[in-house]
C-alpha atoms as a PDB file:
ATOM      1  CA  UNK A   1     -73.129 -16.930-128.554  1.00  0.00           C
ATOM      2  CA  UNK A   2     -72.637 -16.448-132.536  1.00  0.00           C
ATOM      3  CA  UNK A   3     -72.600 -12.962-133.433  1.00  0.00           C
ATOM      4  CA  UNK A   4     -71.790 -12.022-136.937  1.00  0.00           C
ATOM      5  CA  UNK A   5     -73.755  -8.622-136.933  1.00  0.00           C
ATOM      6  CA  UNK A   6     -71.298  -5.691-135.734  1.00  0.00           C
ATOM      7  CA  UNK A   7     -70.938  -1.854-135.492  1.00  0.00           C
ATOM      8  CA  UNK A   8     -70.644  -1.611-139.301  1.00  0.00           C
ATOM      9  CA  UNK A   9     -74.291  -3.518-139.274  1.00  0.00           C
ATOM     10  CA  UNK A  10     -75.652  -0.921-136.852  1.00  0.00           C
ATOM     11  CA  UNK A  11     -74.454   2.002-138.586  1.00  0.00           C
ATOM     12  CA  UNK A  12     -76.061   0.785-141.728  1.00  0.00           C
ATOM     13  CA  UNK A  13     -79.489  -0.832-141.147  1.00  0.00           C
ATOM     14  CA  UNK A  14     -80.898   2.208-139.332  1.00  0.00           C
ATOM     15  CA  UNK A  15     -79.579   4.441-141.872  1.00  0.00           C
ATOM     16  CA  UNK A  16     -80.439   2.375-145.365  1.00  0.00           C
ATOM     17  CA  UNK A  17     -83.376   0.549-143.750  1.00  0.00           C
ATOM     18  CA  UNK A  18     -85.266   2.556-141.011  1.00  0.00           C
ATOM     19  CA  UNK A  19     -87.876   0.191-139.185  1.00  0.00           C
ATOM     20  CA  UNK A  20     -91.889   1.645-140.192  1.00  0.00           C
ATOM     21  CA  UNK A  21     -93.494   3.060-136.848  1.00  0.00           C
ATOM     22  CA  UNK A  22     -96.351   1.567-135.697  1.00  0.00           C
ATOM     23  CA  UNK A  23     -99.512   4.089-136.152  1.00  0.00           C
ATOM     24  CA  UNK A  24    -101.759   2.621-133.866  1.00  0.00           C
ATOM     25  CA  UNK A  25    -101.460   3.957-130.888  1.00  0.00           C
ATOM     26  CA  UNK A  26    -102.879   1.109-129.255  1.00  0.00           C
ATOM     27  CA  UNK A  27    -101.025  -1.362-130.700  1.00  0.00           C
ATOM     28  CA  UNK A  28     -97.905   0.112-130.540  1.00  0.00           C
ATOM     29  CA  UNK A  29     -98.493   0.325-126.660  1.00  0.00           C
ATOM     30  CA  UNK A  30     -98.954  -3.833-126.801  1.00  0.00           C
ATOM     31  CA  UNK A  31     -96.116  -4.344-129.345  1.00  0.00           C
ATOM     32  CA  UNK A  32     -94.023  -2.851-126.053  1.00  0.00           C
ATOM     33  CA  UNK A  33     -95.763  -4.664-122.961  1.00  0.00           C
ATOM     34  CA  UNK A  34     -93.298  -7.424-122.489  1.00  0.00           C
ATOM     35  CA  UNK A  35     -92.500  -7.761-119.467  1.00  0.00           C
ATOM     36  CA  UNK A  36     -89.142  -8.019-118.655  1.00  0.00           C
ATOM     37  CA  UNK A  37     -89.520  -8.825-114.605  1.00  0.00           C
ATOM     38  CA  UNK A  38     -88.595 -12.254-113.810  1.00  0.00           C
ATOM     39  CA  UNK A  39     -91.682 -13.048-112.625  1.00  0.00           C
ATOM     40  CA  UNK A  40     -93.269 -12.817-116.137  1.00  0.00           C
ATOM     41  CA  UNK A  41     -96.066 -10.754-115.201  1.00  0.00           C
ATOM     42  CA  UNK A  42     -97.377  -6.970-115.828  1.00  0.00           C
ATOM     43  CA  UNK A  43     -99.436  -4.201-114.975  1.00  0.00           C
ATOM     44  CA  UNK A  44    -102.259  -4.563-118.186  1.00  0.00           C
ATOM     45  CA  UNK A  45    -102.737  -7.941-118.686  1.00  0.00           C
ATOM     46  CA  UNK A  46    -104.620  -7.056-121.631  1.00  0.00           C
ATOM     47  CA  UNK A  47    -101.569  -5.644-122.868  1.00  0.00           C
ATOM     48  CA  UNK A  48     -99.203  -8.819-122.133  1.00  0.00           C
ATOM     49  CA  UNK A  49    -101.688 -10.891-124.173  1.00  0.00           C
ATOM     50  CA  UNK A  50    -101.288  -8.656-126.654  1.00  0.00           C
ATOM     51  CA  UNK A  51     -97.974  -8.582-126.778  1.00  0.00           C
ATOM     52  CA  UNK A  52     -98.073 -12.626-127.003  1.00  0.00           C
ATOM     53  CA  UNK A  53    -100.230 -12.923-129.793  1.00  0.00           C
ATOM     54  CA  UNK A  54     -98.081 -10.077-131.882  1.00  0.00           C
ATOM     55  CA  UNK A  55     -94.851 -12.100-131.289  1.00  0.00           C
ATOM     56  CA  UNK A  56     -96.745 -14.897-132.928  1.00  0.00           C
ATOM     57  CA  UNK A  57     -97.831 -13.405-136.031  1.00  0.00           C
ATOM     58  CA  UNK A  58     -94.512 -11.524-135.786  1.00  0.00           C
ATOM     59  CA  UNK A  59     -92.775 -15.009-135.833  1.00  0.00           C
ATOM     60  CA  UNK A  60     -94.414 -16.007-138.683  1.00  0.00           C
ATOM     61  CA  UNK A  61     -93.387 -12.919-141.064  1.00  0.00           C
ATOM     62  CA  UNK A  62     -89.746 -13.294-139.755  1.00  0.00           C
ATOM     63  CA  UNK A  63     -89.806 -16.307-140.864  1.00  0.00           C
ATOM     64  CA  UNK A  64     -91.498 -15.940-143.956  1.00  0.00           C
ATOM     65  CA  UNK A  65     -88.918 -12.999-144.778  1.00  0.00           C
ATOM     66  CA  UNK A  66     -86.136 -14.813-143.585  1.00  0.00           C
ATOM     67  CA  UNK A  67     -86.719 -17.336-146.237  1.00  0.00           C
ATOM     68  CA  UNK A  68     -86.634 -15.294-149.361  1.00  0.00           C
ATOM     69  CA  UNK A  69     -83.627 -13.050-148.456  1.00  0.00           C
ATOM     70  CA  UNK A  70     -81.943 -16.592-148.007  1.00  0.00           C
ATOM     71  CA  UNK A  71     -83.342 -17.391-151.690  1.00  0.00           C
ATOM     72  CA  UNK A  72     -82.829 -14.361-153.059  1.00  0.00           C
ATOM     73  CA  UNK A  73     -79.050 -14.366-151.501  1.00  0.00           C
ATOM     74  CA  UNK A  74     -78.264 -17.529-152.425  1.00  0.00           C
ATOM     75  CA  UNK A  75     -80.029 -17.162-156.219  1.00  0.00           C
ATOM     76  CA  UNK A  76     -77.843 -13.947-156.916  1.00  0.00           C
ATOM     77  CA  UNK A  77     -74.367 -15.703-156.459  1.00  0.00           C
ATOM     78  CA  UNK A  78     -75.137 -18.129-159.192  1.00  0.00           C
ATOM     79  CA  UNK A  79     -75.883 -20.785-156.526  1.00  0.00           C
ATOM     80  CA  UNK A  80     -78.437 -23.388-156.278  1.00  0.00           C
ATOM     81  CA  UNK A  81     -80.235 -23.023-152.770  1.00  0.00           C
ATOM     82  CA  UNK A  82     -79.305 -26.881-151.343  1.00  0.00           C
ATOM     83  CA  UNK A  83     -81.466 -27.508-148.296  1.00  0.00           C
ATOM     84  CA  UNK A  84     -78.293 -28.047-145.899  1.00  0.00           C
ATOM     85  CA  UNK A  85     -76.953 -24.248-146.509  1.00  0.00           C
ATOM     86  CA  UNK A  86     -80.499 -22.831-146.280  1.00  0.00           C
ATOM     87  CA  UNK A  87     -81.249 -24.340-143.151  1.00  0.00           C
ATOM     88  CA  UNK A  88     -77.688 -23.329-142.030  1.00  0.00           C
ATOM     89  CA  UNK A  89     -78.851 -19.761-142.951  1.00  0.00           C
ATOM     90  CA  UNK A  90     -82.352 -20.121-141.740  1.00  0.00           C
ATOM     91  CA  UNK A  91     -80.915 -21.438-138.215  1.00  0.00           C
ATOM     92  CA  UNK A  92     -79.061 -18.223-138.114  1.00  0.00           C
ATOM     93  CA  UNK A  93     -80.447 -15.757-138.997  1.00  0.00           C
ATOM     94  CA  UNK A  94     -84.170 -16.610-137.530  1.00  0.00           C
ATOM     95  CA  UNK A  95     -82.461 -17.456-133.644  1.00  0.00           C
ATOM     96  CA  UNK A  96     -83.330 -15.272-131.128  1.00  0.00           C
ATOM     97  CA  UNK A  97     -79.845 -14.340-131.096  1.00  0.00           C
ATOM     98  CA  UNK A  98     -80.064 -12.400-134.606  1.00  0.00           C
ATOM     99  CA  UNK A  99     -83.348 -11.136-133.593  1.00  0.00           C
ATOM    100  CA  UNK A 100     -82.108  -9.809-130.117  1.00  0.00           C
ATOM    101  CA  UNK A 101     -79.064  -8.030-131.919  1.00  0.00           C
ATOM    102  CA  UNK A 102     -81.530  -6.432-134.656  1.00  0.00           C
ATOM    103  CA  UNK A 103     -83.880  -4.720-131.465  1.00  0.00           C
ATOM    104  CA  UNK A 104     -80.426  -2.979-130.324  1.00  0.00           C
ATOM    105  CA  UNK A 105     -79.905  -1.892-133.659  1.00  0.00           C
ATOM    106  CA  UNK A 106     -83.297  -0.607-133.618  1.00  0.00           C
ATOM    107  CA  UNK A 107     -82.864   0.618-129.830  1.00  0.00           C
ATOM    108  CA  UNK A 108     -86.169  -1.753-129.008  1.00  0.00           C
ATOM    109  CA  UNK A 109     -85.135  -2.025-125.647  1.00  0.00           C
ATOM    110  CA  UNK A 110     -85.428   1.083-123.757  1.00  0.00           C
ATOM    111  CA  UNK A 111     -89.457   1.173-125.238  1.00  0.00           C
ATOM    112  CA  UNK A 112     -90.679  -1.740-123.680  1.00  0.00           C
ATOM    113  CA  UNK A 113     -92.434  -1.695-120.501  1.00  0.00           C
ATOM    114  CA  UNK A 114     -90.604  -1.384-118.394  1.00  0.00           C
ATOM    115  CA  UNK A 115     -87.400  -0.353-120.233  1.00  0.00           C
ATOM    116  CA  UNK A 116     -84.906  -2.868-120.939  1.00  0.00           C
ATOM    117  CA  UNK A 117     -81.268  -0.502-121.111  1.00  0.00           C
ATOM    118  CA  UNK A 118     -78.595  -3.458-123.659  1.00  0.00           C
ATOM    119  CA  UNK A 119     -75.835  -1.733-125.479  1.00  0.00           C
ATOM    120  CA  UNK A 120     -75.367  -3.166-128.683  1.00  0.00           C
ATOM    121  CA  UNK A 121     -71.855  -3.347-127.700  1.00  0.00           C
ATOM    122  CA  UNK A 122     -72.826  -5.580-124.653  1.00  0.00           C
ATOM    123  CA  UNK A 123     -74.621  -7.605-127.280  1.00  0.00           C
ATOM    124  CA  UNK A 124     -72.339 -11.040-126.243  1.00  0.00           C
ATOM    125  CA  UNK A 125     -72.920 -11.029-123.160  1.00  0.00           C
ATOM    126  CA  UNK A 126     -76.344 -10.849-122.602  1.00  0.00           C
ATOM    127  CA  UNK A 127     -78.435 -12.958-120.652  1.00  0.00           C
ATOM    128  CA  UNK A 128     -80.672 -15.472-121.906  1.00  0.00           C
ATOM    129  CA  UNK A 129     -83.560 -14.078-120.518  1.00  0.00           C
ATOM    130  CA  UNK A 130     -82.243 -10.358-122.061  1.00  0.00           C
ATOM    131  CA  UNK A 131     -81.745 -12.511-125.398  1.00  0.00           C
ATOM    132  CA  UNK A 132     -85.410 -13.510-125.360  1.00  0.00           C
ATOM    133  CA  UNK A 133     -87.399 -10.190-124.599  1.00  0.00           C
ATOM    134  CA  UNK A 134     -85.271  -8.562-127.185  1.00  0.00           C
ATOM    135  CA  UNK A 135     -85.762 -10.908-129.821  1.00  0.00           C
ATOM    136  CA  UNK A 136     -89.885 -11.335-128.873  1.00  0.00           C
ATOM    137  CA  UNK A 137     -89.892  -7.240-129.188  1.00  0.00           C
ATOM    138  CA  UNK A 138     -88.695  -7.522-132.642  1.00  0.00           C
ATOM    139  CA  UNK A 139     -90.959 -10.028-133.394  1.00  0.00           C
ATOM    140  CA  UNK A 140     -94.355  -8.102-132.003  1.00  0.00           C
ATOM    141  CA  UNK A 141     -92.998  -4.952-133.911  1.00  0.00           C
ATOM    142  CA  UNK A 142     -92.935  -7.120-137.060  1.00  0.00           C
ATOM    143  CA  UNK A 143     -96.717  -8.518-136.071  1.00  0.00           C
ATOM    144  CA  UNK A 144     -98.288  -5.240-135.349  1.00  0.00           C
ATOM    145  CA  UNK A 145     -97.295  -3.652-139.095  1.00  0.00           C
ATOM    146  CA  UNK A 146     -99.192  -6.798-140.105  1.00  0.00           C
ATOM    147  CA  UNK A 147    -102.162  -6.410-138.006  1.00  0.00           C
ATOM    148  CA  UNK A 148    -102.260  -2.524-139.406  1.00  0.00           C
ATOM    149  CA  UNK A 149    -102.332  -4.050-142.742  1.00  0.00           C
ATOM    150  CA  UNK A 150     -98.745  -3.561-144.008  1.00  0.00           C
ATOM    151  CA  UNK A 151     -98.136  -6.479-144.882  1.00  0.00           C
ATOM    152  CA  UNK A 152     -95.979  -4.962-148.309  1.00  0.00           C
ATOM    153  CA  UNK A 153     -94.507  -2.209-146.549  1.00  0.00           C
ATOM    154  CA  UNK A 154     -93.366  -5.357-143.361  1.00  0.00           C
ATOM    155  CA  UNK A 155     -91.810  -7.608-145.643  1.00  0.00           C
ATOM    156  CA  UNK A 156     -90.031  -5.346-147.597  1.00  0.00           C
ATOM    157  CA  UNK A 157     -88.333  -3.898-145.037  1.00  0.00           C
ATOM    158  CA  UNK A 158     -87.365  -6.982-143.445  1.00  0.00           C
ATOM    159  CA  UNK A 159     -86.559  -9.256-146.416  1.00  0.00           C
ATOM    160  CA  UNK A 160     -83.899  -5.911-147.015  1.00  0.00           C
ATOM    161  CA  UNK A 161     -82.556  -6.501-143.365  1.00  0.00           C
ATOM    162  CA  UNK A 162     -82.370 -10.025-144.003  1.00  0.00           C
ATOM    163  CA  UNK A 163     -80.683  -9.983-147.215  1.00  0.00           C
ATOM    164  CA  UNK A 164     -77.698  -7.646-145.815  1.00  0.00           C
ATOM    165  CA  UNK A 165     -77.519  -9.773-142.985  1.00  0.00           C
ATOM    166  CA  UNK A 166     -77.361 -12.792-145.342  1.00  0.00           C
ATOM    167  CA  UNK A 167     -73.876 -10.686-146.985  1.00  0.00           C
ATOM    168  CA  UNK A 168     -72.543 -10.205-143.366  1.00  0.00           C
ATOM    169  CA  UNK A 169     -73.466 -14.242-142.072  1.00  0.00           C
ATOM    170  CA  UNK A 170     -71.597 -15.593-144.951  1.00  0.00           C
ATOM    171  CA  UNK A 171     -68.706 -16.603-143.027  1.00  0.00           C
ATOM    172  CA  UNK A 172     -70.445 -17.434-139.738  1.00  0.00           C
ATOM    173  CA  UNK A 173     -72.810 -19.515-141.670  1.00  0.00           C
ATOM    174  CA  UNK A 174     -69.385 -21.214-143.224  1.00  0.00           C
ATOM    175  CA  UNK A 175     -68.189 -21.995-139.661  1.00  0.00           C
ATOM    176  CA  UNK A 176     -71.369 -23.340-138.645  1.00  0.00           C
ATOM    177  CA  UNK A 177     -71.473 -25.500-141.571  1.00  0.00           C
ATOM    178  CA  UNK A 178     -67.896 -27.068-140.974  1.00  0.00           C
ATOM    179  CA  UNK A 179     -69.164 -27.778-137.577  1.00  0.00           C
ATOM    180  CA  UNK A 180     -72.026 -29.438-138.375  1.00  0.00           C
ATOM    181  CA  UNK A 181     -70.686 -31.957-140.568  1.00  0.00           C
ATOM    182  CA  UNK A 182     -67.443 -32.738-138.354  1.00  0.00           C
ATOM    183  CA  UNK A 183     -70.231 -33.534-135.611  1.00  0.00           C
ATOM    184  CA  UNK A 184     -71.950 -35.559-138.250  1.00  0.00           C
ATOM    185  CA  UNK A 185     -68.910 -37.423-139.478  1.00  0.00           C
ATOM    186  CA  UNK A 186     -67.708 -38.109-135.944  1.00  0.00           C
ATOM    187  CA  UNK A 187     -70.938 -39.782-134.612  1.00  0.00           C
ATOM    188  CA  UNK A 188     -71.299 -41.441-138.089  1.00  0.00           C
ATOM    189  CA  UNK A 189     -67.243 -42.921-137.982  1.00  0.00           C
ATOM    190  CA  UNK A 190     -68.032 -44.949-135.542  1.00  0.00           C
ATOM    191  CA  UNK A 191     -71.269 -46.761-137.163  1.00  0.00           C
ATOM    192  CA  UNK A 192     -69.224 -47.246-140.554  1.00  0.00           C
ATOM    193  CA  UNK A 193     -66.647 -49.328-138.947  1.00  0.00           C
ATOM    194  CA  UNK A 194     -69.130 -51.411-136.826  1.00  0.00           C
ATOM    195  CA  UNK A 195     -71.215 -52.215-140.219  1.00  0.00           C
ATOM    196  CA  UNK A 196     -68.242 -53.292-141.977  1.00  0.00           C
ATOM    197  CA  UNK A 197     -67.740 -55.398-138.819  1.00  0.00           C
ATOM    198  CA  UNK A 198     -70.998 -57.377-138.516  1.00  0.00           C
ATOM    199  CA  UNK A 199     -71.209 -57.848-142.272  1.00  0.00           C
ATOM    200  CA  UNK A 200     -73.154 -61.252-142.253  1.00  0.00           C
ATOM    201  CA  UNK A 201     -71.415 -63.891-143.685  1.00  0.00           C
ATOM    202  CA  UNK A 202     -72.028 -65.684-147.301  1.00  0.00           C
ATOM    203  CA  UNK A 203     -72.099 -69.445-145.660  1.00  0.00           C
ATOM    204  CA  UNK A 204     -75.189 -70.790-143.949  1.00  0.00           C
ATOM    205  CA  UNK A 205     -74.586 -70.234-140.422  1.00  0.00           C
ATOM    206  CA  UNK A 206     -74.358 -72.708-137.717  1.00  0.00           C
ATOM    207  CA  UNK A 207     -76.436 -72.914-135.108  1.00  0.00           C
ATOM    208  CA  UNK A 208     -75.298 -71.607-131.724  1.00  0.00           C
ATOM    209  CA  UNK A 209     -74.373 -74.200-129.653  1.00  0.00           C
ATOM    210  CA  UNK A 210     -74.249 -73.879-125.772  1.00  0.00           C
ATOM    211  CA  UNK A 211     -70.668 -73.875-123.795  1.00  0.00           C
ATOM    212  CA  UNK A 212     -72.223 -76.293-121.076  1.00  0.00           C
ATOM    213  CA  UNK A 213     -75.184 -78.052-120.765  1.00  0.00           C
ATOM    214  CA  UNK A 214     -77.512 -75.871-119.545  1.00  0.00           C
ATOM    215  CA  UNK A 215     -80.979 -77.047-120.658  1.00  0.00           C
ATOM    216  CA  UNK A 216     -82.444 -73.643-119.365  1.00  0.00           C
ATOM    217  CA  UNK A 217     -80.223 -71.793-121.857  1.00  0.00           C
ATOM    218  CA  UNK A 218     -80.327 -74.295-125.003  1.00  0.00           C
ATOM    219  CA  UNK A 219     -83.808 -74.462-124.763  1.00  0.00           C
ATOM    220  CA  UNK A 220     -84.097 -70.714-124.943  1.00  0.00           C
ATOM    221  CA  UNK A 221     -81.877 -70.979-128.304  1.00  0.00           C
ATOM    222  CA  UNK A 222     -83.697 -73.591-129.492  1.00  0.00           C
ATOM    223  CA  UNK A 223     -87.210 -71.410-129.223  1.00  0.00           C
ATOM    224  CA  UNK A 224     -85.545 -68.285-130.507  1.00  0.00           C
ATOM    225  CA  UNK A 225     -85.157 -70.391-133.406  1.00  0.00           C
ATOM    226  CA  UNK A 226     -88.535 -71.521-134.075  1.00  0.00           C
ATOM    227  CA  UNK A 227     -90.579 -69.249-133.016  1.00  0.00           C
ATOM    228  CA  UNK A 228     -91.888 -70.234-130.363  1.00  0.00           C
ATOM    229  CA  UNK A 229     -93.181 -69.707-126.777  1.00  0.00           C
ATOM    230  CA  UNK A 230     -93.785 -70.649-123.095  1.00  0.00           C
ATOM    231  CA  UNK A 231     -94.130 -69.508-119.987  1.00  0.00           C
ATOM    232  CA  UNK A 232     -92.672 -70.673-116.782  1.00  0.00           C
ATOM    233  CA  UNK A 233     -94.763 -71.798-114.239  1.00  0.00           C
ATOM    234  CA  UNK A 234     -93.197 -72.880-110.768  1.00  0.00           C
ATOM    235  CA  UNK A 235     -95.243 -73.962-107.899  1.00  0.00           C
ATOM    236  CA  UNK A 236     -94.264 -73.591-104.226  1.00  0.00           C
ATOM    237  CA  UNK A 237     -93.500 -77.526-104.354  1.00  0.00           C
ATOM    238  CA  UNK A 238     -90.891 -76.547-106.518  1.00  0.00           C
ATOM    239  CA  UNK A 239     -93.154 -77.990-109.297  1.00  0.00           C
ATOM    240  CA  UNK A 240     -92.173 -76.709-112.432  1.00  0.00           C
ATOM    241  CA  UNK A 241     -94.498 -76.675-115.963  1.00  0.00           C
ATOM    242  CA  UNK A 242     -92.916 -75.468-119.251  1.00  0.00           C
ATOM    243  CA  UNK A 243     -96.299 -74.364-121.203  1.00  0.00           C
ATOM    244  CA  UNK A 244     -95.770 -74.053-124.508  1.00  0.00           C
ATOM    245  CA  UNK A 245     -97.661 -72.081-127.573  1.00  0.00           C
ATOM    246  CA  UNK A 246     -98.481 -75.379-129.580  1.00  0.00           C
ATOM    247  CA  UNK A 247    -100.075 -76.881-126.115  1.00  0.00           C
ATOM    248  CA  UNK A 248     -97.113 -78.926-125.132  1.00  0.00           C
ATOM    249  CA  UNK A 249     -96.260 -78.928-121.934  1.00  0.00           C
ATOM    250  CA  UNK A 250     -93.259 -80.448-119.807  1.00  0.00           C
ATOM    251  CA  UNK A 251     -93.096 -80.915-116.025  1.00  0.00           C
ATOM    252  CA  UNK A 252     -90.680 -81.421-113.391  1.00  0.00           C
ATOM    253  CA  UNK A 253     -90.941 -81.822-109.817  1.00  0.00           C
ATOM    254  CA  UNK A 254     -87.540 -80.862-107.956  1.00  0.00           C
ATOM    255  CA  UNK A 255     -85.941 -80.141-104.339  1.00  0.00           C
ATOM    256  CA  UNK A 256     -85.034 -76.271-105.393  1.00  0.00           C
ATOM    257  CA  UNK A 257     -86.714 -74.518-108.184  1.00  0.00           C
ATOM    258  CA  UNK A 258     -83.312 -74.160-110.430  1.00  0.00           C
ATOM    259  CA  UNK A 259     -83.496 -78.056-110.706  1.00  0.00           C
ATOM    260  CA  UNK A 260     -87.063 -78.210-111.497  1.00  0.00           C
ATOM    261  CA  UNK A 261     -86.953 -75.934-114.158  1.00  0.00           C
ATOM    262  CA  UNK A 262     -83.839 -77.492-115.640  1.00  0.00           C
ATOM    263  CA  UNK A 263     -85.265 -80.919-115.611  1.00  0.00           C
ATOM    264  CA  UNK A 264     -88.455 -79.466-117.249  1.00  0.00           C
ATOM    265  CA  UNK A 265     -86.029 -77.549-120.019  1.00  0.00           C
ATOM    266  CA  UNK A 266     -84.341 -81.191-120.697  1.00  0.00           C
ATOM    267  CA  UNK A 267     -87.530 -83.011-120.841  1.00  0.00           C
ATOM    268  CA  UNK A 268     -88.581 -80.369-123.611  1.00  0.00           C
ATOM    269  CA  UNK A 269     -85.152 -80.419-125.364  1.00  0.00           C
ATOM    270  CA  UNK A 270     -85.477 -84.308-125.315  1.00  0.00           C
ATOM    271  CA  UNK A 271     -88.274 -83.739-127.345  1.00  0.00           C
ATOM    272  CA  UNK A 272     -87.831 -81.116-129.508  1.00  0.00           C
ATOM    273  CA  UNK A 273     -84.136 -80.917-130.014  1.00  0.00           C
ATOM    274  CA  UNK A 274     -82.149 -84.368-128.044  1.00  0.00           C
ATOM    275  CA  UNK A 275     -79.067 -83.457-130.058  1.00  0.00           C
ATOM    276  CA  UNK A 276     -78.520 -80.223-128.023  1.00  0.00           C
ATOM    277  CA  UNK A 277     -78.411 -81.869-124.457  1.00  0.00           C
ATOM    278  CA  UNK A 278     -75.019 -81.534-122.839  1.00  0.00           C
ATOM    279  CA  UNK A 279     -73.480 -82.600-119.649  1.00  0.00           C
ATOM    280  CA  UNK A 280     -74.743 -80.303-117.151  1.00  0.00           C
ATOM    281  CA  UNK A 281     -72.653 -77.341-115.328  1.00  0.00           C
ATOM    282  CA  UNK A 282     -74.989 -75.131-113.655  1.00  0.00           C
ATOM    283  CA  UNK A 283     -71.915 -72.780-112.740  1.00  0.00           C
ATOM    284  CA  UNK A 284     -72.842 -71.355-116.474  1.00  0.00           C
ATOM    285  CA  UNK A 285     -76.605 -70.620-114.610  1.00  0.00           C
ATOM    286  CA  UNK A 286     -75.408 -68.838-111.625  1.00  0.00           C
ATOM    287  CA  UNK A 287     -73.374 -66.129-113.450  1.00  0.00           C
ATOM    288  CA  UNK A 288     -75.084 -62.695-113.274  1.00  0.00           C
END
């Protein structure tokens, strides 16, 4: 996984931007009930739901912090915020990856219930399911200083996380960027040359004309071409009725069905079209 946040990161957030404690004893109780068993569940359920709604609101003043340490990053180097490096910061530094990293700054983990015990220097290879608890702890930290009404005292402190993390991501964000649009120019390559390749051409074009005569497959051209419809209808007797949308219809009455129908096709195309019947080779029918 991408981490850009490193011992220099942990000595300094802690120091320069402690994280506020949660007063509430109550809520700093549900802020901690994640459960990190496998099986998802834990002691006070009351709790756990607790704990899921504070990762929600949690989420949402991330976010919302996330988003103007980018702009306030980005603004102070004389840059204009362009949607393709925001997101590329946004992506970053709102994963759960970031997030897990900033609870072992924070030393999160060994408060949950039950204890989760990550060194930050262990921070790359984590587990996914590590990854997640960590980063949902941050999260429900963030969402119970909202639900105590510090709303000021939350965003400050994390927009000033965010904005020294934006410093430190510069170059990871770079790398991801480069990525992204060598993926994007590789799966767009190919298109380019194929639109060059089917440009239509300036003269009227001919209509297709069929390599044998195959009334079965001319007459599908030739309805293609105007518009219009039928539907096959072949009887046990090997009766065959070509029903079309402007209420013609054309029958044929064969030994196998493949004959009917293609008697029924050139009875239609002797109509409609008697320029495009062809000798008949009904090998060009039997391919698959």
């Amino acid at each position: 996984m991408l981490t850009f946040l490193d011992e220099n990161a942990r000595a300094i957030l802690p120091a320069e931007h402690p994280i506020p404690t949660i007063h509430d004893p109550a809520l700093a109780r549900a802020a901690r009930a994640r459960s990190t068993r496998v099986s998802g569940a834990h002691p006070h359920l009351d709790d756990n739901a607790r704990f899921e709604a504070l990762e929600s609101l949690g989420d949402c003043c991330v976010t919302a912090a996330v988003g103007r340490a980018i702009y306030a990053h980005l603004s102070s180097e004389g840059r204009v915020p362009r949607p393709v490096i925001f997101n590329a910061y946004r992506d970053l530094l709102a994963s759960n990856v970031t997030l897990a990293q900033l609870a072992l700054i924070y030393n999160l983990g060994p408060s949950l219930d039950p204890p989760l015990h990550a060194k930050f220097a262990e921070r790359e290879t984590l587990p996914k399911a590590a990854i997640k608890i960590l980063g949902d702890a941050f999260e429900a930290h963030a969402g119970a200083l909202s639900i105590e009404e510090r709303h000021v005292e939350a965003g400050d402190w994390l927009c000033a996380v965010f904005r020294r993390a934006c410093a430190w991501a510069v170059e990871a964000v770079e790398q991801c960027t480069r990525a992204r649009r060598a993926k994007d120019f590789a799966s767009t390559e190919p298109l380019v040359a194929f639109s060059v390749a089917v440009q239509p051409s300036t003269s009227s074009p001919s209509p297709p004309t069929p390599k044998c005569g195959c009334s079965k497959r001319a007459l599908s051209i030739f309805v293609r071409e105007r518009g219009l419809r039928y539907d096959t209808e072949t009887q046990p007797s090997f009766h065959t009725r070509l029903v079309f949308n402007n209420g013609d219809v054309f029958a044929a009455t064969e030994t196998t069905k493949q004959l009917a129908e293609q008697e029924a096709a050139r009875r239609a195309l002797s109509v409609y079209a008697p320029e495009r019947l062809r000798p008949v080779n009904h090998a060009c029918c039997d391919r698959k």
